[in-house]
Each structure stands twice: as structure tokens, then as C-alpha cells.
PDB file of N, CA and C in Angstrom:
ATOM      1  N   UNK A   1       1.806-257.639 -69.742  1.00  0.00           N
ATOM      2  CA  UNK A   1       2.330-258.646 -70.631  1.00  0.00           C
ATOM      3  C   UNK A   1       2.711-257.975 -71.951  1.00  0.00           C
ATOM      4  N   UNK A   2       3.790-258.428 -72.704  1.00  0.00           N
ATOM      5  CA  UNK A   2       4.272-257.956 -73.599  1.00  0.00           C
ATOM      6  C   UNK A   2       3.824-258.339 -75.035  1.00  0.00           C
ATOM      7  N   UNK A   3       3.774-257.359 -76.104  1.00  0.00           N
ATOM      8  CA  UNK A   3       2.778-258.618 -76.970  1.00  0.00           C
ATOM      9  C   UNK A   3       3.562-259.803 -77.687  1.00  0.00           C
ATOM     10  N   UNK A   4       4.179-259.945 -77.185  1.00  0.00           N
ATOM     11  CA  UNK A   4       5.215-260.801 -77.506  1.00  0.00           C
ATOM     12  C   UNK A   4       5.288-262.332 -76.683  1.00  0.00           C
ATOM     13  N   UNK A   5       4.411-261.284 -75.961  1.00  0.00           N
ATOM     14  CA  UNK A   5       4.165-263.185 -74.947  1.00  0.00           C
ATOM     15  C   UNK A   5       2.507-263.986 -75.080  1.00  0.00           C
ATOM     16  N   UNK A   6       2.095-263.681 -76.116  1.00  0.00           N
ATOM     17  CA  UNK A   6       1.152-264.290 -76.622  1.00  0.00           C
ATOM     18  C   UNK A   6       1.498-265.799 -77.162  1.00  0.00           C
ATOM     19  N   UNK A   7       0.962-266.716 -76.313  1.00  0.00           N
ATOM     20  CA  UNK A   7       1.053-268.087 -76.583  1.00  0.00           C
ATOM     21  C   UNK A   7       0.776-268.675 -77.886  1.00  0.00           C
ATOM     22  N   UNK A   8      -0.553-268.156 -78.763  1.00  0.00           N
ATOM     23  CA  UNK A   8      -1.236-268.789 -80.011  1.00  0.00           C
ATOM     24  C   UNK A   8      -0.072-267.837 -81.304  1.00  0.00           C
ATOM     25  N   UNK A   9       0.888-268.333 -81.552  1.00  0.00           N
ATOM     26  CA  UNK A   9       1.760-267.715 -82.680  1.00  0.00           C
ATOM     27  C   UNK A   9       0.490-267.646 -83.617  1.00  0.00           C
ATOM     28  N   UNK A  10      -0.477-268.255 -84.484  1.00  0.00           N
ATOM     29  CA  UNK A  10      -1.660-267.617 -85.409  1.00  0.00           C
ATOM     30  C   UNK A  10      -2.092-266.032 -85.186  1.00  0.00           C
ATOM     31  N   UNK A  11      -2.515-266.463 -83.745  1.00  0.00           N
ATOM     32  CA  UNK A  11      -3.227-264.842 -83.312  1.00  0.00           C
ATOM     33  C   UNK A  11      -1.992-263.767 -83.143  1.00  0.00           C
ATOM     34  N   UNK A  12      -0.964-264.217 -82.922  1.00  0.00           N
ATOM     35  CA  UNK A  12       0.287-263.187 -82.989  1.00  0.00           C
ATOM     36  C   UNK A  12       0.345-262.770 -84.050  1.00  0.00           C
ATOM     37  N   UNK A  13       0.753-263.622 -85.013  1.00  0.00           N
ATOM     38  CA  UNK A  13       0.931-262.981 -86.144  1.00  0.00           C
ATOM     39  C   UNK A  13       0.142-262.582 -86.907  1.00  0.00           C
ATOM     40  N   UNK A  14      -1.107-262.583 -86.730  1.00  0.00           N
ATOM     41  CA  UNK A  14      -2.458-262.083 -87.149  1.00  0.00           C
ATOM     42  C   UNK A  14      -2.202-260.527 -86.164  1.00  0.00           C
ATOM     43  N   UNK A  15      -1.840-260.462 -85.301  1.00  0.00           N
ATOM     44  CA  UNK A  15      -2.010-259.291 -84.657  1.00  0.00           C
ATOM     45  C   UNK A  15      -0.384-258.268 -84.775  1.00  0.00           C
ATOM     46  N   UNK A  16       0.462-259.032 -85.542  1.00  0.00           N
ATOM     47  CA  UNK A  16       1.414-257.852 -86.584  1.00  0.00           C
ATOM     48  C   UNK A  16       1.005-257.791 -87.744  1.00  0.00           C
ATOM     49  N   UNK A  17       0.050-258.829 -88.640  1.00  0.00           N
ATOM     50  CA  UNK A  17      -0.087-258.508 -89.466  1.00  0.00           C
ATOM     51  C   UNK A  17      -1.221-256.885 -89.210  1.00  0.00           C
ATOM     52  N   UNK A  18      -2.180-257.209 -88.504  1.00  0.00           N
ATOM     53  CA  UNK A  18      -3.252-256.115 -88.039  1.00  0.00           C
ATOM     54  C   UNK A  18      -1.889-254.423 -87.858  1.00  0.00           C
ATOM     55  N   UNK A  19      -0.770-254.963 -87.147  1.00  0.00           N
ATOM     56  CA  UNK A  19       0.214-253.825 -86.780  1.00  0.00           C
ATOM     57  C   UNK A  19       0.809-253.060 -88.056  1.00  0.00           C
ATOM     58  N   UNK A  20       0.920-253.818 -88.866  1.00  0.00           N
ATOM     59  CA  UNK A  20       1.643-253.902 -90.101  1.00  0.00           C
ATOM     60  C   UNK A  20       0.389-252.685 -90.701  1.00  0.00           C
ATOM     61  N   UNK A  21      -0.822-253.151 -91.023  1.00  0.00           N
ATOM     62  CA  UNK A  21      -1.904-252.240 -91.930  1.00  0.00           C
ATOM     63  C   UNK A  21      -1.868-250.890 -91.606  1.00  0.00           C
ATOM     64  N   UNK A  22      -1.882-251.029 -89.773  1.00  0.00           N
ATOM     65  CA  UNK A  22      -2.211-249.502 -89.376  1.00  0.00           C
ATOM     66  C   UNK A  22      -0.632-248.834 -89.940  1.00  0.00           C
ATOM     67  N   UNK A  23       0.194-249.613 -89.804  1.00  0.00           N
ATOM     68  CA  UNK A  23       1.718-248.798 -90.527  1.00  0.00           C
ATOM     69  C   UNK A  23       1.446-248.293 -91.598  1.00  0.00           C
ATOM     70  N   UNK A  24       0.647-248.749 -92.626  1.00  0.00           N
ATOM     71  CA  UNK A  24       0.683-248.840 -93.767  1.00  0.00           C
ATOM     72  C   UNK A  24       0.102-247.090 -94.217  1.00  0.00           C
ATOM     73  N   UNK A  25      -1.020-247.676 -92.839  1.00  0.00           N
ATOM     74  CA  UNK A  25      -1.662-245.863 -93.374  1.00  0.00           C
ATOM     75  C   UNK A  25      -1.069-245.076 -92.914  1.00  0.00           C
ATOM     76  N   UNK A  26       0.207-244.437 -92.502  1.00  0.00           N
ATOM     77  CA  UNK A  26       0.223-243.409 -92.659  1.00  0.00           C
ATOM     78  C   UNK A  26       1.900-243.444 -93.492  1.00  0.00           C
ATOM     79  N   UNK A  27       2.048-244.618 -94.298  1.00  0.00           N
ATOM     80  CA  UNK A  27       2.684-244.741 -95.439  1.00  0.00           C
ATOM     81  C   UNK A  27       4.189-245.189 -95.276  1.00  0.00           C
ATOM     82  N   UNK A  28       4.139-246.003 -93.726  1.00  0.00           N
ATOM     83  CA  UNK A  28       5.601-246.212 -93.862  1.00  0.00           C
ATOM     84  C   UNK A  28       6.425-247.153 -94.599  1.00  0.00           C
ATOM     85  N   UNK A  29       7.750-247.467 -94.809  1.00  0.00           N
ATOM     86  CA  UNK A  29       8.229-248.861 -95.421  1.00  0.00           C
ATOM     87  C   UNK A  29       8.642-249.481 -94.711  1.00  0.00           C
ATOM     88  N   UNK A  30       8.590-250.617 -94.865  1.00  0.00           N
ATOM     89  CA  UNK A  30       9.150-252.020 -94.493  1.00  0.00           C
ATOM     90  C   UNK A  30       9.921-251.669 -92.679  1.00  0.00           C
ATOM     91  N   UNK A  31      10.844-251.240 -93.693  1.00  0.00           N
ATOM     92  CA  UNK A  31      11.562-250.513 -92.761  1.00  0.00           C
ATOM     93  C   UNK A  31      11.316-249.764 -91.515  1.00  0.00           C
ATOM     94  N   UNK A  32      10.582-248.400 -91.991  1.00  0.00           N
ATOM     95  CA  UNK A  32      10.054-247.668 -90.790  1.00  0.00           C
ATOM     96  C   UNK A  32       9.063-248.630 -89.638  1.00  0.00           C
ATOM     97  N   UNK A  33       8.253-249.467 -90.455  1.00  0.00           N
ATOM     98  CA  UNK A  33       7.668-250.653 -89.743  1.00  0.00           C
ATOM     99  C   UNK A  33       8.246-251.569 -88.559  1.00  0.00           C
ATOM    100  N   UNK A  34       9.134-251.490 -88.980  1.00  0.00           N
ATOM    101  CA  UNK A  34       9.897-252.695 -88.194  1.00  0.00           C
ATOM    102  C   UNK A  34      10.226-251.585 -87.066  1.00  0.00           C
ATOM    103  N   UNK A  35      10.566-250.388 -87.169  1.00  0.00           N
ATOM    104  CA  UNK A  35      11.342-249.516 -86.299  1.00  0.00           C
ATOM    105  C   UNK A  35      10.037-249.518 -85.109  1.00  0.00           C
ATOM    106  N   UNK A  36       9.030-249.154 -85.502  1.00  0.00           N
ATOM    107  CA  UNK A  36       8.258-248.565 -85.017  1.00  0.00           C
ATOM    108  C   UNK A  36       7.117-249.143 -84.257  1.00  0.00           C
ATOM    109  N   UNK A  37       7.317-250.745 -84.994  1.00  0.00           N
ATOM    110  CA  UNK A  37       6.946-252.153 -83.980  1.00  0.00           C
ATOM    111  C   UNK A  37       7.846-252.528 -82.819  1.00  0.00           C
ATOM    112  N   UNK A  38       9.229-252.351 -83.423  1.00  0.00           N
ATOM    113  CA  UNK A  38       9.969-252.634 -82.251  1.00  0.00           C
ATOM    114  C   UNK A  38      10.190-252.201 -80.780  1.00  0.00           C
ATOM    115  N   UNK A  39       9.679-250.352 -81.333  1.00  0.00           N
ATOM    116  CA  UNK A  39      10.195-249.576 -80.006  1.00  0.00           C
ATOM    117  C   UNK A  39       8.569-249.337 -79.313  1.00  0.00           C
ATOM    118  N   UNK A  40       7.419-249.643 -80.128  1.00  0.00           N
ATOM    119  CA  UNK A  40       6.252-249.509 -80.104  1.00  0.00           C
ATOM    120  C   UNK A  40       5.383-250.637 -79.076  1.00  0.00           C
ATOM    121  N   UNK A  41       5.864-251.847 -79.842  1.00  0.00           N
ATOM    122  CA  UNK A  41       4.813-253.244 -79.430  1.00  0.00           C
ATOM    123  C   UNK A  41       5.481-254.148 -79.138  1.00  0.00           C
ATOM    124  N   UNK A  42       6.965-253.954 -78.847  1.00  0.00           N
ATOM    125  CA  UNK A  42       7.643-254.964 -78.534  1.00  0.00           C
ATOM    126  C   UNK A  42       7.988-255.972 -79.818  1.00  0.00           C
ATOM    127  N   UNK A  43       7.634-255.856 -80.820  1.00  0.00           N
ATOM    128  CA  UNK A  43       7.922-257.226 -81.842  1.00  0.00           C
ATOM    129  C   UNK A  43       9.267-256.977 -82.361  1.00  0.00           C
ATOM    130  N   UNK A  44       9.792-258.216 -82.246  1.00  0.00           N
ATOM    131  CA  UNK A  44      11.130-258.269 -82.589  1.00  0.00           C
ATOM    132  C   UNK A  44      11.004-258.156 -84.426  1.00  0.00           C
ATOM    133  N   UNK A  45      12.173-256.943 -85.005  1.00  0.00           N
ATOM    134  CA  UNK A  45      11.926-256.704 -86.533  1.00  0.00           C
ATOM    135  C   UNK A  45      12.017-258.014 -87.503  1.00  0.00           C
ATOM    136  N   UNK A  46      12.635-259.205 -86.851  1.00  0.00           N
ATOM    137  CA  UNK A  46      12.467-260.404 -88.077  1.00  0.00           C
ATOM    138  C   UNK A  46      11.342-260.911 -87.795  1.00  0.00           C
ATOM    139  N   UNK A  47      10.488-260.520 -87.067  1.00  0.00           N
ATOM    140  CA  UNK A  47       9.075-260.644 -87.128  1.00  0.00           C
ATOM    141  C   UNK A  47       8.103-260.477 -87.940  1.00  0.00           C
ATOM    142  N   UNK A  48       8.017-258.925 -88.090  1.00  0.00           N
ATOM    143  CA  UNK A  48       7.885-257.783 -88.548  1.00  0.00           C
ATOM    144  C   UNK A  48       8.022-257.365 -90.413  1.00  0.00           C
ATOM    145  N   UNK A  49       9.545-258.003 -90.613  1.00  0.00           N
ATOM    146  CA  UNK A  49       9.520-258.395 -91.555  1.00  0.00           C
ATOM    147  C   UNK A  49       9.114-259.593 -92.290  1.00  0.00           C
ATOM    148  N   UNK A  50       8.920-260.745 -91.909  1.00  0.00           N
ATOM    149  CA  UNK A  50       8.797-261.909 -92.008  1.00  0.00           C
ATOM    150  C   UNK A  50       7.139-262.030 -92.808  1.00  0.00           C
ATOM    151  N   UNK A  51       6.508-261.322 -91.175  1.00  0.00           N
ATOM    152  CA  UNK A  51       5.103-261.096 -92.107  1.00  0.00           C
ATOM    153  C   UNK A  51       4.985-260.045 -93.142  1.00  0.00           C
ATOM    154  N   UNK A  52       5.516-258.925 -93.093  1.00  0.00           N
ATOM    155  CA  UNK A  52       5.727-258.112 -94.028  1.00  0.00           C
ATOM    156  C   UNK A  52       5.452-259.115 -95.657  1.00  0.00           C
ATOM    157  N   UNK A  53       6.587-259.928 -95.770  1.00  0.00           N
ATOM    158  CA  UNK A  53       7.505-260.299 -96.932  1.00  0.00           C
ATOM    159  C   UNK A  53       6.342-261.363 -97.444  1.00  0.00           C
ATOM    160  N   UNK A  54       5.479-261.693 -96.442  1.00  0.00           N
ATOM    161  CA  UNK A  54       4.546-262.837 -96.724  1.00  0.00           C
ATOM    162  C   UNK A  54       3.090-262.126 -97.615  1.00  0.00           C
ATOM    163  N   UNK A  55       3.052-260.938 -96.775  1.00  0.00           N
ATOM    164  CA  UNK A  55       1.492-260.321 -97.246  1.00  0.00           C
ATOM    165  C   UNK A  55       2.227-259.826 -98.602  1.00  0.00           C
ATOM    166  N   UNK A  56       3.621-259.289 -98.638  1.00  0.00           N
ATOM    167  CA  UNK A  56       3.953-258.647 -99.920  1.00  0.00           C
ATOM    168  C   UNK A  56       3.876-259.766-101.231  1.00  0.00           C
ATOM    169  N   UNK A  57       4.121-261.573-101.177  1.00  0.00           N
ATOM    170  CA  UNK A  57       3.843-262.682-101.828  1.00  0.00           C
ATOM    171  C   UNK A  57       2.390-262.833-102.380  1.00  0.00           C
ATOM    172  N   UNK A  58       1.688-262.545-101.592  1.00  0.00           N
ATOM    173  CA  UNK A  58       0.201-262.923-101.616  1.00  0.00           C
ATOM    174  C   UNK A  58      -0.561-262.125-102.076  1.00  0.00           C
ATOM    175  N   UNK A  59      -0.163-260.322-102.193  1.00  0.00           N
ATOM    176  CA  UNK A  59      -0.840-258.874-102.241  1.00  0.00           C
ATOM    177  C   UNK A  59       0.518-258.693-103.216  1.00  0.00           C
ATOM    178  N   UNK A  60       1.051-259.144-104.457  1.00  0.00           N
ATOM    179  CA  UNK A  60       1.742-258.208-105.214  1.00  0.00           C
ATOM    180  C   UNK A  60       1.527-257.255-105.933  1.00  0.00           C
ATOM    181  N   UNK A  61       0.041-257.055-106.345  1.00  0.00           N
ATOM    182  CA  UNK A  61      -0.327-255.632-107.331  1.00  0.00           C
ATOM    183  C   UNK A  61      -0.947-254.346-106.302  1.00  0.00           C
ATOM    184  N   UNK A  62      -1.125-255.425-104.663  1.00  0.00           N
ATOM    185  CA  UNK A  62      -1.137-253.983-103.800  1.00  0.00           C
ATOM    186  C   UNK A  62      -0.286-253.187-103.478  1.00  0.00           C
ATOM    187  N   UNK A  63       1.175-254.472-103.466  1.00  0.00           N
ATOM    188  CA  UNK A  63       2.555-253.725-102.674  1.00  0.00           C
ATOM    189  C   UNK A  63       2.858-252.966-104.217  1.00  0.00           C
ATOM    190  N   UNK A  64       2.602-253.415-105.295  1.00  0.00           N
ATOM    191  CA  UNK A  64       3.374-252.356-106.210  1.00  0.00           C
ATOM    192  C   UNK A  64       2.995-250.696-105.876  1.00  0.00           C
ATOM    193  N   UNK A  65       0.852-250.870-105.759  1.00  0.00           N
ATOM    194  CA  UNK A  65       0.669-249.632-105.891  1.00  0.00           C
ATOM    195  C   UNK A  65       0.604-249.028-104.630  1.00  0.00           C
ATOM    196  N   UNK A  66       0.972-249.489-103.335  1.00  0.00           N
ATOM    197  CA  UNK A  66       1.385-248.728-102.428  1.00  0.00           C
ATOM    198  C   UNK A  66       2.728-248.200-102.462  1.00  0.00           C
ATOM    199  N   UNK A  67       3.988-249.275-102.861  1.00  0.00           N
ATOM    200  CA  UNK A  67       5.367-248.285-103.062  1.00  0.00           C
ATOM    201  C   UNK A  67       5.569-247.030-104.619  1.00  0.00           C
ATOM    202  N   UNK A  68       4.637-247.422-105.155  1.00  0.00           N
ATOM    203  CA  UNK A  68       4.207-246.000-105.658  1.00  0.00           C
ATOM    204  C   UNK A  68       3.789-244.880-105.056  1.00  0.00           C
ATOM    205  N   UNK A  69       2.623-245.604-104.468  1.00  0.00           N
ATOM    206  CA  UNK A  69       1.930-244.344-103.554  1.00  0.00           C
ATOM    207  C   UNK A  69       2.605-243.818-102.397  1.00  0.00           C
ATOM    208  N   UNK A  70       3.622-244.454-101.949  1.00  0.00           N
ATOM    209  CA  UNK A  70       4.519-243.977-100.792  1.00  0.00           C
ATOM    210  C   UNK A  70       5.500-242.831-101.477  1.00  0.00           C
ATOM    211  N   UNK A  71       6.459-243.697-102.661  1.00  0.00           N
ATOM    212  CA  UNK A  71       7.211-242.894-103.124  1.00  0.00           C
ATOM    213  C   UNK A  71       6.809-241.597-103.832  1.00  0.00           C
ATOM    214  N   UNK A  72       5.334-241.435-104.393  1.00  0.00           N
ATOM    215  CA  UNK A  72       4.681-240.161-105.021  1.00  0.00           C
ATOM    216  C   UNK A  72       4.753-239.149-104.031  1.00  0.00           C
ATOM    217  N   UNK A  73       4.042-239.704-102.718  1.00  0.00           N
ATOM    218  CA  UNK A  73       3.722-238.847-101.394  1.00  0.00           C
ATOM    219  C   UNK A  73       4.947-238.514-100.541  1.00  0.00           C
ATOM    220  N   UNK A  74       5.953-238.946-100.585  1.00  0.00           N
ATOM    221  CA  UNK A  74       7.316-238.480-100.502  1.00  0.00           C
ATOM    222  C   UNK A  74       7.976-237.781-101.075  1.00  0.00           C
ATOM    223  N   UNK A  75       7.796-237.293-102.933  1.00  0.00           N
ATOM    224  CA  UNK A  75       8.537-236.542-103.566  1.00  0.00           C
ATOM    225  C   UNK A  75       7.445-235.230-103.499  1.00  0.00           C
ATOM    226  N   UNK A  76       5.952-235.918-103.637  1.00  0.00           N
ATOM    227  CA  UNK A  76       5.361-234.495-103.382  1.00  0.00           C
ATOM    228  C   UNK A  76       5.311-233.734-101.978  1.00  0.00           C
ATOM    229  N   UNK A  77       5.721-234.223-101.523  1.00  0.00           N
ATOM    230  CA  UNK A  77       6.425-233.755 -99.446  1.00  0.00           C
ATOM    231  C   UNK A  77       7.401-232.866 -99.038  1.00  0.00           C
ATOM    232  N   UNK A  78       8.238-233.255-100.500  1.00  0.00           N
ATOM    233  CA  UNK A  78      10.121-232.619-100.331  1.00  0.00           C
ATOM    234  C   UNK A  78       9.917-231.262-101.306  1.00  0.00           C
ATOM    235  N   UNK A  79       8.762-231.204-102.313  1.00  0.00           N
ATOM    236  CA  UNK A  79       8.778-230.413-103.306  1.00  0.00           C
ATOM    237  C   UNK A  79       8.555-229.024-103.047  1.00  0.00           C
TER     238      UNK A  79
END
């Protein structure tokens, strides 16, 4: 079964949001997220984003200091 065919939409989207965190650690964006759910877990990316855009409403002084911390760990990567 695909995870996509989970009947309880709550526990679905509780279980991209869960998809979404593990993205988080190893620092991807929005973006790479969606890529990597899609070809990964089956979730379609307006999914993906959707919850994204919701935890980013609710967590705004986390998403600031993670797209810091992404963009720091990216320039110190290329350097």
C-alpha cells in the first residue's frame, strides 16, 4: 500500500508532517522536500507543501532560524 492510501487524512498528514522533520535534519528546503517525498513516499508535492506552509505559520521563529541555519551550512559547504 502506498502511503498515500491511508484512509484517516489526520494520521496522513501527521505522518508528512513526521516526513517533513526527518527532511529537516539533514537541512533540506521546501523544495528539496517535496522532491524527495515525492520520489521517496509517494506524497504528492501540494501535499508536502501544504503542510510545510502550515508548520512554517505556527513555528515562525523556528523557520527563520532554520533558513539561516540551512543557508550558513550551505555557504560554509561551497567555501
Amino acid at each position: 500500500m502506498a502511503l498515500g492510501d491511508e484512509t484517516n487524512p489526520a494520521s496522513y498528514i501527521h505522518m508528512v508532517q513526521h516526513l517533513i522533520e526527518r527532511c529537516m535534519t539533514f537541512g533540506m528546503s521546501m523544495e528539496e522536500c517535496m522532491e524527495a517525498l515525492s520520489k521517496r513516499a509517494d506524497v504528492q508535492p501540494i501535499v508536502t507543501s501544504t503542510v510545510w506552509k502550515e508548520l512554517e505559520k505556527e513555528n515562525k521563529e523556528f523557520f527563520h532560524n532554520y533558513k539561516q541555519w540551512v543557508s550558513e551550512k550551505r555557504s560554509a559547504g561551497s567555501s
